[in-house]
N, C-alpha and C. Protein backbone atom coordinates (compact mmCIF):
# COMPACT_ATOMS: atom_id res chain seq x y z
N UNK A 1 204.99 145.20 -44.06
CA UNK A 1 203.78 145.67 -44.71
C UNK A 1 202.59 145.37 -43.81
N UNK A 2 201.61 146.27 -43.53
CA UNK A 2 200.32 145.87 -42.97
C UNK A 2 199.14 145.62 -43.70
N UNK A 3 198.53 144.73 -43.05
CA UNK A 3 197.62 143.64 -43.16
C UNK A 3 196.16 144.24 -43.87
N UNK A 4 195.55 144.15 -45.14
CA UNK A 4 194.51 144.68 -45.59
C UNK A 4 193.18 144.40 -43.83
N UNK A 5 192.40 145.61 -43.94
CA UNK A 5 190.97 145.81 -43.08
C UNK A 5 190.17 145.69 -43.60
N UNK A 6 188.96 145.28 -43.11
CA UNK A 6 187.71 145.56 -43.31
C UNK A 6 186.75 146.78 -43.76
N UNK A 7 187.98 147.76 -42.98
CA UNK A 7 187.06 148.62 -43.55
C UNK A 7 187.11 149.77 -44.09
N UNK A 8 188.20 149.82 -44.70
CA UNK A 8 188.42 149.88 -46.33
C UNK A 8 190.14 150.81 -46.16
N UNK A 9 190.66 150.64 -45.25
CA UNK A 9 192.41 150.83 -45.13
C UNK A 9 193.33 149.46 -44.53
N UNK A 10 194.34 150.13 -43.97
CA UNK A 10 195.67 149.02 -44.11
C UNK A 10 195.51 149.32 -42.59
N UNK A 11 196.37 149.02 -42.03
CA UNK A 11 197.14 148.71 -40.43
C UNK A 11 197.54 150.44 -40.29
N UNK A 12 198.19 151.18 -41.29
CA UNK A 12 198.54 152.53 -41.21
C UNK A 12 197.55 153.19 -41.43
N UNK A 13 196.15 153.52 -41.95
CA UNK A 13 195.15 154.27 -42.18
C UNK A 13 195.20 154.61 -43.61
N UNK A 14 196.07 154.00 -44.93
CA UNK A 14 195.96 154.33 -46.06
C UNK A 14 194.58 153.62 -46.90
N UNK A 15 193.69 154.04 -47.29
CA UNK A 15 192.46 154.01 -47.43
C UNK A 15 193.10 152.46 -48.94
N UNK A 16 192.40 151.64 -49.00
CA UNK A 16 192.64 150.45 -49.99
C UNK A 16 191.71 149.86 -50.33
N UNK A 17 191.73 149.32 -51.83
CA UNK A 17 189.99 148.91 -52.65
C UNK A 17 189.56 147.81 -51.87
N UNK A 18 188.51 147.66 -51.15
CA UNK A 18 187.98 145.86 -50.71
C UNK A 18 187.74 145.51 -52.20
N UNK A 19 187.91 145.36 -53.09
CA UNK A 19 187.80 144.34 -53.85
C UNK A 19 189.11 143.54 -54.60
N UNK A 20 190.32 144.79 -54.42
CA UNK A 20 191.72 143.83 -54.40
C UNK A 20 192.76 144.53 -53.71
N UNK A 21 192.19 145.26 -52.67
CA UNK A 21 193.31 146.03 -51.50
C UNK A 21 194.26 146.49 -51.92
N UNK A 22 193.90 146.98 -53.40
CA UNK A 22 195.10 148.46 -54.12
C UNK A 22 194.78 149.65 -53.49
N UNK A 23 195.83 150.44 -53.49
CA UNK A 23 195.32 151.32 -52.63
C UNK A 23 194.22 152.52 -53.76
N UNK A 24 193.24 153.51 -52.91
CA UNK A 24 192.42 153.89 -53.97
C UNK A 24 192.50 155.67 -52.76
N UNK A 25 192.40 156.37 -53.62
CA UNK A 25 192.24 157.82 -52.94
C UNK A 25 190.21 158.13 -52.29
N UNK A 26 190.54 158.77 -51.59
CA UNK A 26 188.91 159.39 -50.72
C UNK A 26 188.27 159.60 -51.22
N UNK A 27 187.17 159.48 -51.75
CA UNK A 27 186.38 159.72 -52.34
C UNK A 27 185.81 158.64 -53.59
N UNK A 28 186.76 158.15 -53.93
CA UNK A 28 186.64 156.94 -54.75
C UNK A 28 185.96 155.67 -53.77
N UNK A 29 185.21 154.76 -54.51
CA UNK A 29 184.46 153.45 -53.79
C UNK A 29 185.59 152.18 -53.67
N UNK A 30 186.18 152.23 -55.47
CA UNK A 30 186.97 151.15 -55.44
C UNK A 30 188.57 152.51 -56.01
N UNK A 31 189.86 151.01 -56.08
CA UNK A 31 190.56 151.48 -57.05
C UNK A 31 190.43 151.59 -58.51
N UNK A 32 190.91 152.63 -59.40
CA UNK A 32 190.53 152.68 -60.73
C UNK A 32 190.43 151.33 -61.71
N UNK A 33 191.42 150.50 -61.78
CA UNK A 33 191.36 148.97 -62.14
C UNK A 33 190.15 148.37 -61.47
N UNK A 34 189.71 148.49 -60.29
CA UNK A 34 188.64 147.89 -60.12
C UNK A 34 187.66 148.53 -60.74
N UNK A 35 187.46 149.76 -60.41
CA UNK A 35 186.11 150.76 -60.88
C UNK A 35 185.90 150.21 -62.37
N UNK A 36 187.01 150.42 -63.25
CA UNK A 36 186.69 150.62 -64.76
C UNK A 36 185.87 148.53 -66.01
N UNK A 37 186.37 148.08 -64.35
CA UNK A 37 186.54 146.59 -64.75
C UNK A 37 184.57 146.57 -64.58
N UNK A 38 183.92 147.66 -63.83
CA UNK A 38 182.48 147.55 -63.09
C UNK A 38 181.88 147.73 -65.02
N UNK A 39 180.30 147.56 -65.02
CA UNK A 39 179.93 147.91 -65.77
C UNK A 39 179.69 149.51 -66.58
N UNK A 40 179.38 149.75 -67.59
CA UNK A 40 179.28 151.34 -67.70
C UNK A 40 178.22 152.21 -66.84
N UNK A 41 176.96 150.81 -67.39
CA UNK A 41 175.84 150.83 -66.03
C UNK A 41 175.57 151.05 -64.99
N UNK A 42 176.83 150.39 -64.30
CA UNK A 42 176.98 150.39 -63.05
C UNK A 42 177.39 151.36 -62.40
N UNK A 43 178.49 151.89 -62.89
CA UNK A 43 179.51 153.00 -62.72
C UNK A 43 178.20 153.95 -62.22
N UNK A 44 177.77 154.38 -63.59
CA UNK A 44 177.04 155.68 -64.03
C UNK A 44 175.68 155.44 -62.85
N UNK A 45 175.72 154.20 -62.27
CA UNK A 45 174.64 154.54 -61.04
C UNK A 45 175.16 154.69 -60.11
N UNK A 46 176.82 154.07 -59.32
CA UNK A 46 177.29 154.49 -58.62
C UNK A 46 177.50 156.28 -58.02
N UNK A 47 177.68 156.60 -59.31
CA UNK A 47 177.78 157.79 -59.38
C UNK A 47 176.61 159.06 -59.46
N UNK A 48 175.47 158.57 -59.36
CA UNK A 48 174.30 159.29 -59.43
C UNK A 48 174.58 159.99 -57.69
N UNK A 49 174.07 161.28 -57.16
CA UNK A 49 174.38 161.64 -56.23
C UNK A 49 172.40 161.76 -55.89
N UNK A 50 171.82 160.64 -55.27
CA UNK A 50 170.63 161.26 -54.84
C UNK A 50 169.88 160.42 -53.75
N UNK A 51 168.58 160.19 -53.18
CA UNK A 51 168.52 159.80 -52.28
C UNK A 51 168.70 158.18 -52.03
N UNK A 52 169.16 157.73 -53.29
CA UNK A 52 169.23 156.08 -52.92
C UNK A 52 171.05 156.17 -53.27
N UNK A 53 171.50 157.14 -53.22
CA UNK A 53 173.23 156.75 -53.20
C UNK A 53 173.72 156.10 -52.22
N UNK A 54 173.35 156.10 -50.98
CA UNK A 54 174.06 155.03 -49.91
C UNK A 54 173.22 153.93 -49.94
N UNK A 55 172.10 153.49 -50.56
CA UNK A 55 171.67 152.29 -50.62
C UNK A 55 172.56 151.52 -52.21
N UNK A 56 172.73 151.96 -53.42
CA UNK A 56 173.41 151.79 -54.49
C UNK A 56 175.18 151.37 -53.33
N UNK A 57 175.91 152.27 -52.56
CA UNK A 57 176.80 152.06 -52.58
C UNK A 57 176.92 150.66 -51.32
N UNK A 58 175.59 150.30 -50.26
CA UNK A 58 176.19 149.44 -49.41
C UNK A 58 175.40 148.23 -50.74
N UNK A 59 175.12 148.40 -51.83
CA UNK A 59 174.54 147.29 -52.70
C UNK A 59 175.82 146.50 -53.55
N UNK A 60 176.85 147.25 -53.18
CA UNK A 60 178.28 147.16 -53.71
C UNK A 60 179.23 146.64 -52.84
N UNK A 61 179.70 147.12 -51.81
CA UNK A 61 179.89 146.82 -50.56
C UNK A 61 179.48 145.00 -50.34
N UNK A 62 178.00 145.12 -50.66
CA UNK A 62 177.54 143.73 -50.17
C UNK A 62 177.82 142.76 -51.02
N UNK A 63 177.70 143.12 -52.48
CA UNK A 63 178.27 142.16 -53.36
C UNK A 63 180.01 141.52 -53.34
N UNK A 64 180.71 142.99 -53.04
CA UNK A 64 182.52 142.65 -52.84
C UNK A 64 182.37 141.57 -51.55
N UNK A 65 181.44 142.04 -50.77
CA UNK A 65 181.98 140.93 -49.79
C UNK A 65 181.63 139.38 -49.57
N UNK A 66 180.98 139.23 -50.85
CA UNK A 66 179.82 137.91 -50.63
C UNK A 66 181.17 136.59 -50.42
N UNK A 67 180.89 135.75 -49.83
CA UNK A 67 181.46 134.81 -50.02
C UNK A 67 181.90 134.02 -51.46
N UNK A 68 180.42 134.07 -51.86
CA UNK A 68 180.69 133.47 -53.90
C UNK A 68 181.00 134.56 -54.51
N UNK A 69 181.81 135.03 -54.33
CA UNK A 69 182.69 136.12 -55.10
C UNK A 69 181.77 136.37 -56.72
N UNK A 70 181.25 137.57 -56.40
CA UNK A 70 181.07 138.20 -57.76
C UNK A 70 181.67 138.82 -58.82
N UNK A 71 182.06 138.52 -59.95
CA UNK A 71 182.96 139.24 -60.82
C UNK A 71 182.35 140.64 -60.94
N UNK A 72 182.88 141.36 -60.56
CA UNK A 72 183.12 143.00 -61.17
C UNK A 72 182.25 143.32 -62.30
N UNK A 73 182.49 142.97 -63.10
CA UNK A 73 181.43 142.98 -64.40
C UNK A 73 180.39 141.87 -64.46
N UNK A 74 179.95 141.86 -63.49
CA UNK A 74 178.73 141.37 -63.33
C UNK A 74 177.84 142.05 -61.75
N UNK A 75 178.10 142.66 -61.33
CA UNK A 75 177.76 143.92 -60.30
C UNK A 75 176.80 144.18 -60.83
N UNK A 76 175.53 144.33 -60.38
CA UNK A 76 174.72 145.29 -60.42
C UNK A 76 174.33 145.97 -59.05
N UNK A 77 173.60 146.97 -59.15
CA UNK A 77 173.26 148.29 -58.12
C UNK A 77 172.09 149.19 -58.29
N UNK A 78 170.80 149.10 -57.84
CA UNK A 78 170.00 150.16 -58.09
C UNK A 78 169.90 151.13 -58.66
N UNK A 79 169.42 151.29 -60.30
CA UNK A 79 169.58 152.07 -61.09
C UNK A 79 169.29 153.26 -60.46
């Protein structure tokens, strides 16, 4: 088996959640178990498509990777 990345696949190029390296399809941020575990809040800003969407998504990004591990349902992201 190969070794979860950084940046955001396996050793083979299969794309996997950084927040528990299940694997998750293109287009998705996390895997569904992770996504649904996020707030409703959260979600529904993740998902806004407008000019602060790549600031909302590296606001996510930055939280999965913190060292003091943030619980999932406690995520927040630029409304």
């Amino acid at each position: 088996m190969s070794s979860p990345r950084h940046d955001g696949s396996d050793g083979s190029g299969n794309l996997t959640c950084p927040s528990c390296d299940k694997p998750r399809t293109a287009g998705q941020y996390l895997c569904p178990a992770c996504w649904f575990a996020l707030t409703a809040e959260t979600r529904a800003s993740l998902n806004k498509r407008d000019g602060l969407a790549l600031t909302r998504l590296r606001e996510l990004v930055d939280q999965l990777g913190r060292s003091d591990w943030v619980p999932l349902d406690r995520i927040e992201v630029t409304p």
